[in-house]
Each structure stands twice: as structure tokens, then as C-alpha cells.
C-alpha atoms as a PDB file:
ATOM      1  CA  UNK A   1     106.909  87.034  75.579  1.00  0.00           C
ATOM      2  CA  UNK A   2     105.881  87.104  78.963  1.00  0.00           C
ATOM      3  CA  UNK A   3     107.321  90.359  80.134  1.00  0.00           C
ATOM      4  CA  UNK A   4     108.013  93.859  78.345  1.00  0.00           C
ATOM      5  CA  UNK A   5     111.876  94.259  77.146  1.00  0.00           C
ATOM      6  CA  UNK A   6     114.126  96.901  78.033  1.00  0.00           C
ATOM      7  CA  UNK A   7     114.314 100.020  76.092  1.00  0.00           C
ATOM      8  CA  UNK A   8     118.111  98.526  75.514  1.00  0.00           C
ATOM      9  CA  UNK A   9     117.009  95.634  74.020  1.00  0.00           C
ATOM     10  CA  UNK A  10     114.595  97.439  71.662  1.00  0.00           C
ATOM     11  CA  UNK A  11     117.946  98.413  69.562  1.00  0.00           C
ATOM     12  CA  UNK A  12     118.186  95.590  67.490  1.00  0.00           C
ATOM     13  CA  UNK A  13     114.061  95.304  66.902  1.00  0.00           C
ATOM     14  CA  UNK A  14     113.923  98.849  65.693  1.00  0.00           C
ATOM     15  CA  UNK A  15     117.168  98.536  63.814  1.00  0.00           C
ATOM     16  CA  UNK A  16     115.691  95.325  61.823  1.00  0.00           C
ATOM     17  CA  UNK A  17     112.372  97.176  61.564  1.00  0.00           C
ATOM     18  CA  UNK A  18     114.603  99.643  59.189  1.00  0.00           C
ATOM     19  CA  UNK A  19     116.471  97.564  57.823  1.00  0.00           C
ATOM     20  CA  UNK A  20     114.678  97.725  53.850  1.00  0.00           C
ATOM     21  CA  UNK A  21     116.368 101.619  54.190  1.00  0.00           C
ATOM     22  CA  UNK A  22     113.178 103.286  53.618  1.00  0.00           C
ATOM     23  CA  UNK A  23     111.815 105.852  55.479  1.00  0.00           C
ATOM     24  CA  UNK A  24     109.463 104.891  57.855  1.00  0.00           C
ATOM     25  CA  UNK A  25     107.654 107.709  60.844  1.00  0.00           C
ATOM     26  CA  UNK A  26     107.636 106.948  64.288  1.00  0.00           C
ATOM     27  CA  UNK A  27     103.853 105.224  64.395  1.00  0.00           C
ATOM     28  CA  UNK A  28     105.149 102.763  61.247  1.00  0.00           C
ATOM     29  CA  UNK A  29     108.100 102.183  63.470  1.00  0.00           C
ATOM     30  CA  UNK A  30     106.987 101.435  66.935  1.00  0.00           C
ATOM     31  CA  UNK A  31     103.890  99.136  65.201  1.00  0.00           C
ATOM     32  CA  UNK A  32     106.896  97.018  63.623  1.00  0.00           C
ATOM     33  CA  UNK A  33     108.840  96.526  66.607  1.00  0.00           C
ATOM     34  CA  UNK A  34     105.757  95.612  68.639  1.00  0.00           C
ATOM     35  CA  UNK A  35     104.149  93.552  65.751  1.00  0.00           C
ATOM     36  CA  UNK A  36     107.707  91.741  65.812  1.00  0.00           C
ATOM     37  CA  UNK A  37     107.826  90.804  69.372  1.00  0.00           C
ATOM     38  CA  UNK A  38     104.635  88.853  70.165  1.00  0.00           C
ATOM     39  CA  UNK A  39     103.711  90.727  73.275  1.00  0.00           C
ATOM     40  CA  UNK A  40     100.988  89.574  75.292  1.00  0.00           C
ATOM     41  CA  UNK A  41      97.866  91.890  75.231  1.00  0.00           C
ATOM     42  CA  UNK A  42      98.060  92.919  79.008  1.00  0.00           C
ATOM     43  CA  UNK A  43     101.457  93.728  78.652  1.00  0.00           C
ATOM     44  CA  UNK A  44     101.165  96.057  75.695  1.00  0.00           C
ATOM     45  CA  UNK A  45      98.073  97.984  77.463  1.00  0.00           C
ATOM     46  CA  UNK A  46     100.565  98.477  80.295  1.00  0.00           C
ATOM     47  CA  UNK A  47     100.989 102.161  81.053  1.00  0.00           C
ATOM     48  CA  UNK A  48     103.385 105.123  82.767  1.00  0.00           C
ATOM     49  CA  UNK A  49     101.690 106.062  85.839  1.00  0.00           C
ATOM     50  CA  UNK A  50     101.000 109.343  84.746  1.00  0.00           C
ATOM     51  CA  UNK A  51      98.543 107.679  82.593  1.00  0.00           C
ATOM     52  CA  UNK A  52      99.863 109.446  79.059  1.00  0.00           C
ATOM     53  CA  UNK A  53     101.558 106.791  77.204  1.00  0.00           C
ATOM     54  CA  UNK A  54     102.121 102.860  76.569  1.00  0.00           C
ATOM     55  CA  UNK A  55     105.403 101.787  78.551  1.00  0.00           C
ATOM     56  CA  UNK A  56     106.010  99.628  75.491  1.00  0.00           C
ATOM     57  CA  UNK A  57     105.719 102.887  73.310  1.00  0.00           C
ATOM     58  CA  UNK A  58     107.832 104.828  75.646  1.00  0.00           C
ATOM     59  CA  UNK A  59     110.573 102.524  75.558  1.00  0.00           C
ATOM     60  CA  UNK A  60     110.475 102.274  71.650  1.00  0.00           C
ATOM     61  CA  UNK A  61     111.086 105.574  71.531  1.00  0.00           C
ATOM     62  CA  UNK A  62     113.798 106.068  74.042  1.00  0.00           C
ATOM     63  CA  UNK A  63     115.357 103.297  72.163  1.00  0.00           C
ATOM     64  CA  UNK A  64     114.958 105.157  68.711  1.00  0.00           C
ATOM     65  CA  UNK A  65     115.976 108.382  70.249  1.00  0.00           C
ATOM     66  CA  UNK A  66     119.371 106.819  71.345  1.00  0.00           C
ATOM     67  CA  UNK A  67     120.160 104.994  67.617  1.00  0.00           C
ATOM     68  CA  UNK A  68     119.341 108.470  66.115  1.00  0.00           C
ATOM     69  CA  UNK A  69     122.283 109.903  68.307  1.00  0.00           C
ATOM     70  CA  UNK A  70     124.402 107.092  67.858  1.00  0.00           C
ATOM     71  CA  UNK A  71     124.010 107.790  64.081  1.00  0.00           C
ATOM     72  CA  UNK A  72     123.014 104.520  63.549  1.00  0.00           C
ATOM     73  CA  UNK A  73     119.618 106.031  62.377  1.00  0.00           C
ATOM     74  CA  UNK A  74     119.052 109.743  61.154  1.00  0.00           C
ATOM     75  CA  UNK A  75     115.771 111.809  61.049  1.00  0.00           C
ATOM     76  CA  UNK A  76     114.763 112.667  57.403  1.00  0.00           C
ATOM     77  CA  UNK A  77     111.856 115.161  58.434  1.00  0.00           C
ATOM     78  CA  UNK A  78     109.364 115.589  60.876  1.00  0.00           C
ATOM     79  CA  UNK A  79     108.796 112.567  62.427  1.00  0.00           C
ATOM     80  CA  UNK A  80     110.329 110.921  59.639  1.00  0.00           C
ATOM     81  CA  UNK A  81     113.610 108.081  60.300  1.00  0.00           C
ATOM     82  CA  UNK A  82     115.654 106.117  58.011  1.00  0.00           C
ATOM     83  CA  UNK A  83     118.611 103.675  59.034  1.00  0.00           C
ATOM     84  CA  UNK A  84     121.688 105.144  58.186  1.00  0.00           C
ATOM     85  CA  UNK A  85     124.997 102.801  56.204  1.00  0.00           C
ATOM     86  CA  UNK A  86     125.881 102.885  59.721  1.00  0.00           C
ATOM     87  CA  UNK A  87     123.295 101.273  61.071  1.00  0.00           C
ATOM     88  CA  UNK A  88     122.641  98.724  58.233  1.00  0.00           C
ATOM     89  CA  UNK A  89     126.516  97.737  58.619  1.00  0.00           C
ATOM     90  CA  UNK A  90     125.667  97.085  62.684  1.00  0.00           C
ATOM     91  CA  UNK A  91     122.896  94.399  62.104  1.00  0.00           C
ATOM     92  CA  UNK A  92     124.694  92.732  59.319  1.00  0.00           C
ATOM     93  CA  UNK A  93     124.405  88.585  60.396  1.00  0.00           C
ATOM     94  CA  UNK A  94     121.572  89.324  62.474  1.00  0.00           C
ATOM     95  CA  UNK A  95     123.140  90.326  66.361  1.00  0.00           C
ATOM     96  CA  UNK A  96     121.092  89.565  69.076  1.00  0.00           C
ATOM     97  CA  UNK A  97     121.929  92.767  71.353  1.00  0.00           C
ATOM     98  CA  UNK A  98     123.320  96.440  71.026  1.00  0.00           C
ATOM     99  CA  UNK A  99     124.568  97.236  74.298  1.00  0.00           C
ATOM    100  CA  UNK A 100     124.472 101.233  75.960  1.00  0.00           C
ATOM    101  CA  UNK A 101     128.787 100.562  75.995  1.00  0.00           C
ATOM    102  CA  UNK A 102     128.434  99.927  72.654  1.00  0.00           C
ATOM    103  CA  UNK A 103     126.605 103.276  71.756  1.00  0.00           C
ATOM    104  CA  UNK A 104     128.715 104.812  73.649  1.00  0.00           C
ATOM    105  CA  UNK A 105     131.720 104.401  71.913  1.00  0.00           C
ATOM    106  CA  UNK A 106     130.273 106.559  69.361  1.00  0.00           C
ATOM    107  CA  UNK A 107     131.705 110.072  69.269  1.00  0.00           C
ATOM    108  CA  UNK A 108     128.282 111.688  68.574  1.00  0.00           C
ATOM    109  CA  UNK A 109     126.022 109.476  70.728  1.00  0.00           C
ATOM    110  CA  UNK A 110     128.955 110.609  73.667  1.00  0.00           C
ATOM    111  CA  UNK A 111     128.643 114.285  72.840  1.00  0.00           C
ATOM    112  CA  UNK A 112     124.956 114.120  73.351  1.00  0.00           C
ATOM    113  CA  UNK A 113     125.241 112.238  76.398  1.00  0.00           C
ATOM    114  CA  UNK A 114     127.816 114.597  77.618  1.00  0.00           C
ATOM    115  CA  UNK A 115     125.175 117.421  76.560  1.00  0.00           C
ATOM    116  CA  UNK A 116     122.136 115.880  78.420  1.00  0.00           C
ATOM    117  CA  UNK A 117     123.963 115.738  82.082  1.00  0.00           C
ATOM    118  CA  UNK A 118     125.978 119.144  81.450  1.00  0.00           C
ATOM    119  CA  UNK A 119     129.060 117.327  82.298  1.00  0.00           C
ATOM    120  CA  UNK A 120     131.825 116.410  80.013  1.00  0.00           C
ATOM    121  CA  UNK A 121     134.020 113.730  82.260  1.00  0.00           C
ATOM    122  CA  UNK A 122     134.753 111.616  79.123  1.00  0.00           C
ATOM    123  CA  UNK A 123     133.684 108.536  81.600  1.00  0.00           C
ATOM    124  CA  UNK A 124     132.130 105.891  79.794  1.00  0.00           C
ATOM    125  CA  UNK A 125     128.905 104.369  79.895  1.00  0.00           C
ATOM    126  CA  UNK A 126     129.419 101.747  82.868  1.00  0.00           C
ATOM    127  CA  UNK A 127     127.299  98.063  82.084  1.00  0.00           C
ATOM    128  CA  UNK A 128     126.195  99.256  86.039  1.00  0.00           C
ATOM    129  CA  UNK A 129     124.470 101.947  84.783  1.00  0.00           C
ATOM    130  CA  UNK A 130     120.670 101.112  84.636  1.00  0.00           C
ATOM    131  CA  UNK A 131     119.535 100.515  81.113  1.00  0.00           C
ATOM    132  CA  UNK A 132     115.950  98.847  83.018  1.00  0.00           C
ATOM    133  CA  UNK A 133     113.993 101.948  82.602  1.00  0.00           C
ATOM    134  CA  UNK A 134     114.109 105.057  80.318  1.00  0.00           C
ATOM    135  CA  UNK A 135     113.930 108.584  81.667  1.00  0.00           C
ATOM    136  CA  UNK A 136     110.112 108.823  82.076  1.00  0.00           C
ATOM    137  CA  UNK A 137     109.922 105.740  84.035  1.00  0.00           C
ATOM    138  CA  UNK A 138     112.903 106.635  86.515  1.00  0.00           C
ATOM    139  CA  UNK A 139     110.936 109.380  87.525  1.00  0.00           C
ATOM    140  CA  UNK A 140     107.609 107.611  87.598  1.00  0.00           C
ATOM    141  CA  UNK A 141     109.542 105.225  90.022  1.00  0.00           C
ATOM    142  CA  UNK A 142     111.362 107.310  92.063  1.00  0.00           C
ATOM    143  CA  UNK A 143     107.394 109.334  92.698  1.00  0.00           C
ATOM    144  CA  UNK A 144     106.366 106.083  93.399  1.00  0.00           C
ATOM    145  CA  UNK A 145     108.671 105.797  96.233  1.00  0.00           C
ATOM    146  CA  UNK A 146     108.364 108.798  97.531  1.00  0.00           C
ATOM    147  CA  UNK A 147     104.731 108.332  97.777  1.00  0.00           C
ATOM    148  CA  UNK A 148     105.286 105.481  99.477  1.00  0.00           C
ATOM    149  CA  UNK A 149     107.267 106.606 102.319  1.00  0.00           C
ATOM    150  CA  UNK A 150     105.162 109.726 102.293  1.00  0.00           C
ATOM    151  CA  UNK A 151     102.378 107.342 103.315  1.00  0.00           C
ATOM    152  CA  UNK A 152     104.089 105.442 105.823  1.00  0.00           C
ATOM    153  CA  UNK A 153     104.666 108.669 107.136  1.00  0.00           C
ATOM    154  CA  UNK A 154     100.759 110.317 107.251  1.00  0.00           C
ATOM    155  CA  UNK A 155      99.993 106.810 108.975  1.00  0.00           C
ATOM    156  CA  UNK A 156     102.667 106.801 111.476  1.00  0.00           C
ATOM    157  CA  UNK A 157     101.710 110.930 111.890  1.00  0.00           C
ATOM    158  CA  UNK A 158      98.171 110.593 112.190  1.00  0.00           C
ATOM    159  CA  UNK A 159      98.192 107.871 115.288  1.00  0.00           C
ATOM    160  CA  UNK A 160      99.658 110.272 117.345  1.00  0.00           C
ATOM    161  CA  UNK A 161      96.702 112.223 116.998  1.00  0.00           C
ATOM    162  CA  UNK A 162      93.795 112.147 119.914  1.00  0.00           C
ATOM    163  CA  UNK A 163      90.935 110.697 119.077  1.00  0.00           C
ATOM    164  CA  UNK A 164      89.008 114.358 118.820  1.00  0.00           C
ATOM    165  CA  UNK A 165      91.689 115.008 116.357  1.00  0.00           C
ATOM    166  CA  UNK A 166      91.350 112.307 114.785  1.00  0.00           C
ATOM    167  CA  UNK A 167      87.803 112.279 114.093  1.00  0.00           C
ATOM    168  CA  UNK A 168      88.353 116.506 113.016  1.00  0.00           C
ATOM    169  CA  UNK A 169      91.543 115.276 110.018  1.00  0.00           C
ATOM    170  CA  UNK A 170      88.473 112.872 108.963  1.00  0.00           C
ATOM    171  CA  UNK A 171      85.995 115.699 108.749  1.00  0.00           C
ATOM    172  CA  UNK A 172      88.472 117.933 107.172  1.00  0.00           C
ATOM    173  CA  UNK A 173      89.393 115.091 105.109  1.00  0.00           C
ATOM    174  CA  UNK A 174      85.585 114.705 103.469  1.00  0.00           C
ATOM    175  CA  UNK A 175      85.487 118.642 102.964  1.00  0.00           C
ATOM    176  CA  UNK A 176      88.643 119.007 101.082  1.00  0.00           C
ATOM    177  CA  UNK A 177      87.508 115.715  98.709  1.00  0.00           C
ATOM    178  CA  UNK A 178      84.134 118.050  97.846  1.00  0.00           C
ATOM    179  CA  UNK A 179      81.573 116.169 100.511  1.00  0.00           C
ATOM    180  CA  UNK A 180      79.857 119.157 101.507  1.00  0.00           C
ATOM    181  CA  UNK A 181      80.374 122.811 101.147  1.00  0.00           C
ATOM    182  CA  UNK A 182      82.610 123.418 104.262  1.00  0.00           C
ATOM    183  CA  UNK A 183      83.273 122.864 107.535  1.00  0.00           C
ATOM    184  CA  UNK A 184      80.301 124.625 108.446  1.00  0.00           C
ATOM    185  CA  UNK A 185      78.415 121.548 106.451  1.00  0.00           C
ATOM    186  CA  UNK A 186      80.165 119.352 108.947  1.00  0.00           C
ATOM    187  CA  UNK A 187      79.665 118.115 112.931  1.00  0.00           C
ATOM    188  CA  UNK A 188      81.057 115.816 115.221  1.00  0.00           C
ATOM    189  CA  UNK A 189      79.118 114.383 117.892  1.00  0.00           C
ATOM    190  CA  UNK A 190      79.316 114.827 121.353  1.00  0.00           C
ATOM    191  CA  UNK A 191      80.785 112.236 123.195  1.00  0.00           C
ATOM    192  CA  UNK A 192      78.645 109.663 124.900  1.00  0.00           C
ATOM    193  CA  UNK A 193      75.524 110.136 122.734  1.00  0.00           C
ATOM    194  CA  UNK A 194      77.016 108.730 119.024  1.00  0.00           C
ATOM    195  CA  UNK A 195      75.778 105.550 119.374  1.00  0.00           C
ATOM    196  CA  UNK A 196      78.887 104.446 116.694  1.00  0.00           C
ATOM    197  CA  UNK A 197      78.371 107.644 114.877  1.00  0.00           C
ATOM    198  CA  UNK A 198      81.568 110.040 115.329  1.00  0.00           C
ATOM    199  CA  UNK A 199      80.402 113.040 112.841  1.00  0.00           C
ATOM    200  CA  UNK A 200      78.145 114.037 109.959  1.00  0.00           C
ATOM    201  CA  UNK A 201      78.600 115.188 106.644  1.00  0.00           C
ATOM    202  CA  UNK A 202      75.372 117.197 104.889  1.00  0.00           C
ATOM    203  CA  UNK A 203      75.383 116.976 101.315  1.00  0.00           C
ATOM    204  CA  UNK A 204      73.496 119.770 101.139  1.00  0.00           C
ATOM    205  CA  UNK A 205      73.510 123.344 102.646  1.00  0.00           C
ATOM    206  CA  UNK A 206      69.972 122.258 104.492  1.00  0.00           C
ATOM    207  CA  UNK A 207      71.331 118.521 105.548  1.00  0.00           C
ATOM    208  CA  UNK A 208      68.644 117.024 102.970  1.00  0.00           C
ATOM    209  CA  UNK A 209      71.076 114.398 102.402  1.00  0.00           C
ATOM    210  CA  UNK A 210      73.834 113.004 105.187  1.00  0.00           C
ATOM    211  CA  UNK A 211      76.900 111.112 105.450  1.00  0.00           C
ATOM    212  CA  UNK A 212      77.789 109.377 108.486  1.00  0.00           C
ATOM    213  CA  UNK A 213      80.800 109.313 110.213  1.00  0.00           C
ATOM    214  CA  UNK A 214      82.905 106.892 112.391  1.00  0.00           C
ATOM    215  CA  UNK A 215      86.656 107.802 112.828  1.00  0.00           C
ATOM    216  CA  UNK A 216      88.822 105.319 114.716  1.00  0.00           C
ATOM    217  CA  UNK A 217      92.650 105.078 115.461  1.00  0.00           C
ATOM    218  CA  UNK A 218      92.652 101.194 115.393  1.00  0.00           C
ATOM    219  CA  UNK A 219      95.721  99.162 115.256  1.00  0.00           C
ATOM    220  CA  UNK A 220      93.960  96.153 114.809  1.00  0.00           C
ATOM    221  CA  UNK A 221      91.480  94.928 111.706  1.00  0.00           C
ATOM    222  CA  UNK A 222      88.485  96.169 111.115  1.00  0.00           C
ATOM    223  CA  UNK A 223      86.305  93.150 111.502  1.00  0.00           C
ATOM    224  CA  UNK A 224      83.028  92.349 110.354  1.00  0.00           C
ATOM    225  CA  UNK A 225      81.172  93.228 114.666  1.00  0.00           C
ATOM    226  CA  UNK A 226      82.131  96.667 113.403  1.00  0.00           C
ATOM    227  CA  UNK A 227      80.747  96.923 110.531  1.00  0.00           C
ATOM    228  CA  UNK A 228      77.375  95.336 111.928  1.00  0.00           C
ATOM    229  CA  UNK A 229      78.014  97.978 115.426  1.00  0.00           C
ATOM    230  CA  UNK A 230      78.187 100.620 112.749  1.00  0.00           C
ATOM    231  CA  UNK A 231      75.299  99.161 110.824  1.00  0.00           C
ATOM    232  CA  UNK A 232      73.404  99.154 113.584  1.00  0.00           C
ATOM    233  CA  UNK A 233      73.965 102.891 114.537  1.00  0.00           C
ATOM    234  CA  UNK A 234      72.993 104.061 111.041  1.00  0.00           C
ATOM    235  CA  UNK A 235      69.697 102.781 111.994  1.00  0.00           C
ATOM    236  CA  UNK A 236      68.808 104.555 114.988  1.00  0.00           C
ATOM    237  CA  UNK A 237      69.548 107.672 112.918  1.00  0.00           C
ATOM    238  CA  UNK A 238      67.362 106.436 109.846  1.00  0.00           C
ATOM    239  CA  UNK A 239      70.612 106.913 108.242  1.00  0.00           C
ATOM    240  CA  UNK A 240      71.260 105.185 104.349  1.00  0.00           C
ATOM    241  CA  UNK A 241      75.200 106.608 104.352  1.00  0.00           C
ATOM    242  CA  UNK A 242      78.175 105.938 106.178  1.00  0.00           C
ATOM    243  CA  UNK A 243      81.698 105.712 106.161  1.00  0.00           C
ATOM    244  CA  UNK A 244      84.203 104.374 108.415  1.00  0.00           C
ATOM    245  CA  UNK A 245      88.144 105.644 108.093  1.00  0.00           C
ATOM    246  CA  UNK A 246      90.334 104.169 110.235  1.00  0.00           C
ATOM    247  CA  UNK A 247      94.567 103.846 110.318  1.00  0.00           C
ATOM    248  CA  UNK A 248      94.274 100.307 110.228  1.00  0.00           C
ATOM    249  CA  UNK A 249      93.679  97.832 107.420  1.00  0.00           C
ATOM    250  CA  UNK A 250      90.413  96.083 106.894  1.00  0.00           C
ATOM    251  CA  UNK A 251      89.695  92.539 106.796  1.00  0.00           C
ATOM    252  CA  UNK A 252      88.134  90.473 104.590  1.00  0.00           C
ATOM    253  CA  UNK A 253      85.061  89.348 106.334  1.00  0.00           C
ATOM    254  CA  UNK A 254      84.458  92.889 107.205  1.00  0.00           C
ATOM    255  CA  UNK A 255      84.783  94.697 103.683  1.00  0.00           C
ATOM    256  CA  UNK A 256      82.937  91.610 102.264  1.00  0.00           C
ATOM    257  CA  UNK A 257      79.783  92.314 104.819  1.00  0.00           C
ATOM    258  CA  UNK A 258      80.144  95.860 103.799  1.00  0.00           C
ATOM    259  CA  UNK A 259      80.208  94.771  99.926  1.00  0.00           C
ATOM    260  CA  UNK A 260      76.644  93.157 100.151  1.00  0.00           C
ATOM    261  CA  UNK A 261      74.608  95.356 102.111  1.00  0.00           C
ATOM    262  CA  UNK A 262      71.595  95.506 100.473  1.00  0.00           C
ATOM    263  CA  UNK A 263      69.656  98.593 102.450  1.00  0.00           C
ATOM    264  CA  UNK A 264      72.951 100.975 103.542  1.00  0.00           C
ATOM    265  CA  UNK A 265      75.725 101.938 101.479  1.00  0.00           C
ATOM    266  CA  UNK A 266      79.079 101.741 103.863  1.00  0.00           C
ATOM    267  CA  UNK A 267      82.587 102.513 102.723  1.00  0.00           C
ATOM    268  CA  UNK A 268      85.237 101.165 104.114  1.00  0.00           C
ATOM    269  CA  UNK A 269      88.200 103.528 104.472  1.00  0.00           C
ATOM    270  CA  UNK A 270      91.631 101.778 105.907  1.00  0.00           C
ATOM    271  CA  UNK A 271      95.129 103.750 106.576  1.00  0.00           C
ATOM    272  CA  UNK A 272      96.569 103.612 103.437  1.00  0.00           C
ATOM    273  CA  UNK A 273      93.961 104.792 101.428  1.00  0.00           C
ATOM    274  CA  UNK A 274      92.921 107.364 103.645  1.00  0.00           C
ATOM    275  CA  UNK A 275      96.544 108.770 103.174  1.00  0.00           C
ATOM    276  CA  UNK A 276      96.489 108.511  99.578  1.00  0.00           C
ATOM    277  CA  UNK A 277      93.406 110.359  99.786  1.00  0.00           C
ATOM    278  CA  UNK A 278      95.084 113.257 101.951  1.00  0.00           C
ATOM    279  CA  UNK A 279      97.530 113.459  99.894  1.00  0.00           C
ATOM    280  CA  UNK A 280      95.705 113.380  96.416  1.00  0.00           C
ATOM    281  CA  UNK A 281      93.395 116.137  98.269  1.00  0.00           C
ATOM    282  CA  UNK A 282      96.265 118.222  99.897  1.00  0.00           C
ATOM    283  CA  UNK A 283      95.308 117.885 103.463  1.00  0.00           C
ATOM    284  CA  UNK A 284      97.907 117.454 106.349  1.00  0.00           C
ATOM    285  CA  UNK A 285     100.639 117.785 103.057  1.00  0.00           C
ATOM    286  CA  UNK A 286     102.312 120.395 101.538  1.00  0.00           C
ATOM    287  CA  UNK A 287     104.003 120.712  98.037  1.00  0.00           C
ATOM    288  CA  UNK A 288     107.924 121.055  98.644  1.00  0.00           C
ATOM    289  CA  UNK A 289     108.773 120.719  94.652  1.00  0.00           C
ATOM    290  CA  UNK A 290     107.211 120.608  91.466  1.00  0.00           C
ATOM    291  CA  UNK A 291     108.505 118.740  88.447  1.00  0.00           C
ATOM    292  CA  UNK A 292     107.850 120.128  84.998  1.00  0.00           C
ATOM    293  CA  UNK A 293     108.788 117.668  81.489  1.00  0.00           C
ATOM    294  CA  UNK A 294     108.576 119.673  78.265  1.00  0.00           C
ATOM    295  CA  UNK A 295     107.901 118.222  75.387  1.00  0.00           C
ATOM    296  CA  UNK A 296     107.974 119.584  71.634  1.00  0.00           C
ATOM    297  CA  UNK A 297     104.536 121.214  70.244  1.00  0.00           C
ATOM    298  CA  UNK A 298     104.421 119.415  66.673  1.00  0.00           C
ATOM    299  CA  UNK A 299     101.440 121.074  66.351  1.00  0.00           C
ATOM    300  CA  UNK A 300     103.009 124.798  66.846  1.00  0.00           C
ATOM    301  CA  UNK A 301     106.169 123.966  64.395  1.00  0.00           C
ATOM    302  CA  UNK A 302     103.336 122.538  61.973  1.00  0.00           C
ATOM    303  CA  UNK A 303     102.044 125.706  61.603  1.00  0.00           C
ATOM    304  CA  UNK A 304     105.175 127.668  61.201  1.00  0.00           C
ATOM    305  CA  UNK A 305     105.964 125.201  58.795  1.00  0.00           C
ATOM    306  CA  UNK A 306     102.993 125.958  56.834  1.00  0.00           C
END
């Protein structure tokens, strides 16, 4: 299988997993279903973007959460399932699909749903509505997106700038990702006597160790004369460090120069990562809303439980 299935399609898998009637926890479960679908190793080490599960074991357990409220399987104990006569009855003859519609036509899996959205239209479960992605993903999507435009956004932002202002967001920028203490550890240069070199960066209280600084609001590539310009600057200033950040994009030749320089370590910095940066660092952004998912502490009932 060349591509992960949909938490939907994951009904009949787990159902036929459960099939024997015996109980079975959630880890026996979801290593049934995946041992039963001959996934590709890449694909099963695929991961939410919030780095804390499989997408292949988030979408077996959306898809076991939604049985369970269908009744077509029932929780035992703690982490503990077992198909239900209900359930058993559904994969008789082997279907090949269990549809959200479907589910929805049961009066508790409705109830639930109702429940969930705080709503209680009676409207059915459309085949329109999305049955792609579970919960976790939608949300890991719709970030995505937002981030996205967000950075479109910095980019479009920061080319207004001058170039003094640009080269002081770069400064800033270093600072708030821990390159020095603060923006007393930080210069620019004055103008006419850089040589390529736009500001400095000391590592160290007593600028023992330096960074090296160019800052320009290209539209074009980065190509590999600058790199070899800036190369060439780092030299008059017996410098080892440098970095160039730019709101353009960086081409090949240029980052592939950079890449094997054997004496001076230069990074290349292009618009869109310098706005990820900014906004991984919170500079030039501001937090409008947080979003908080809860999850049950086994661990806390487990000792109440004894």
C-alpha cells in the first residue's frame, strides 16, 4: 500500500482485527490493523507535526474511538476493547467499507456526535463531510496554513523595511535565537567601510568569538559572486563565521559553494526560513490565540485505581 488509509477506512480493519470476540487493548489492536495492511516503512514512521504520535496510530484510534460509540465495539476496562454482537453481525461476509453515514444512523454514535459539537440539529452525517483526516490532523493542517500565510506575510512585511532596518530585524533576529547575550553583544557597521560585512554578532561578552553579518533585501537569487564577495570580506576581517539572511531565495550554485567551503563556515539564510525563524523565535510576531488539547492522565486514574 502505497499511501496511508483514512481513519474511515480503518473501520473494517479494526473490526476484523476483533473479530475472534476476545478482548484485545489498544497496542494489540492498532499492531493488528497495521500488521494487516502491508504499509510501507516510510509511511508508517510518518508523523503529526507536533511530533507526538504515528499518523497511522492516530487514525487507528480515531477509527476505534468512533466503532466504540457506534456500539459496534465496547470498552471492557482500561484500555481494554471487545467487538460487541453488534459489531460481529456488521462484518458478517466480509464488507469492504463502513461508511461515517453508516455510523451515523446509530442512535448512540448520533448522541455523541450531537454531544461533541454542542448542537443537537438531528442533521445527518453528509458523505461531504471530510472523513480525510481525524481531529488532530485538521488542526495540524489548518496551523499549517496559517503558518503559511503568516510567512508570506513577514516576507511581504519585511521588504518594506529600509535597508538600516533591515539589517537591525537581522540583528534582533540572531539575539532573540540565543547568538549573543543582547543587543549590546551586537553592531552594525557604518556605512561605506563594511567591505560586505553589514553587522557583528560576539559570542562572547569580550567578542572572543564573532559572527558576521550581511543583511540584504534582494528580490533576486542569491548567486554564487555573493557568496565569494562575502567570502572575500570575511577575510579582510580574519573572520571564520558568517551568515547571510536575505528575503530572497538562494540558488543552487550559491548554497552549493557555501556547502564546501573548506576554511569559513557560511550559512545561507533565504526569506522563508528567516520567517520561520522569526516566528519560531517570536520576533516581529505576536501570539493572538493559544490552543490547548487535553488528554486523559492514565497514569493519575491508575493510581486512584490502586
Amino acid at each position: 500500500m502505497n499511501q496511508l488509509p483514512k481513519y474511515s477506512d480503518l473501520f473494517v480493519p479494526v473490526l476484523l482485527v476483533m473479530k475472534d470476540k476476545q478482548e484485545k487493548s489498544i497496542k494489540e489492536i492498532a499492531q493488528a490493523v497495521v500488521a494487516s495492511l502491508d504499509l510501507d516503512k516510510d509511511l508508517l514512521e510518518q508523523r503529526l507535526s507536533s511530533g507526538t504520535q504515528r499518523v497511522i496510530d492516530n487514525r487507528i484510534g480515531w477509527a476505534r474511538t468512533y466503532l466504540n460509540k457506534a456500539s459496534l465495539i465496547e470498552r471492557t476496562s482500561r484500555g481494554i476493547y471487545r467487538i460487541t454482537e453488534k459489531g460481529a453481525s456488521r462484518i458478517e461476509g466480509n464488507p469492504t467499507e463502513i461508511t461515517l453515514v453508516e455510523l451515523d444512523k446509530s442512535p448512540e454514535f448520533k448522541e455523541w456526535r450531537s454531544g461533541v459539537s454542542g448542537e443537537n440539529t438531528g442533521t445527518a452525517w453528509s458523505e461531504a463531510e471530510s472523513d480525510d483526516l481525524t481531529p488532530e490532523e485538521q488542526i495540524d493542517l489548518s496551523v499549517k496554513q496559517l503558518q503559511n500565510q503568516l510567512s508570506e506575510d513577514i516576507i511581504e512585511r519585511v521588504k518594506k523595511l529600509s535597508p538600516e532596518g533591515f539589517e537591525q530585524l537581522v540583528l534582533r533576529l540572531l539575539v532573540g535565537m540565543g547568538y549573543g547575550g543582547s543587543m549590546a553583544d551586537v553592531q552594525g557597521v557604518a556605512k561605506g567601510a563594511d567591505g560586505g560585512v553589514d553587522g557583528v554578532v560576539n559570542q562572547d561578552h569580550l567578542g572572543l568569538d564573532r559572527i558576521y553579518i550581511q543583511a540584504k533585501r534582494w528580490e533576486g537569487s542569491v548567486g554564487r559572486p555573493v557568496i565569494q564577495g562575502f567570502v572575500g570580506a570575511l577575510a579582510g576581517v580574519g573572520a571564520s563565521k558568517g551568515v547571510i539572511m536575505t528575503t530572497s531565495v538562494s540558488a543552487a550554485p550559491a548554497l552549493e559553494f557555501a556547502k564546501n567551503l573548506t576554511d569559513r563556515r557560511i550559512v545561507l539564510v533565504d526569506g522563508k526560513r528567516m520567517a520561520g525563524l522569526m516566528m519560531r523565535n517570536q520576533v516581529g510576531v505576536s501570539i493572538r490565540q493559544e490552543l490547548l488539547i487535553q488528554r486523559i492522565d492514565e497514569d493519575f486514574f491508575g493510581d486512584l485505581e490502586g
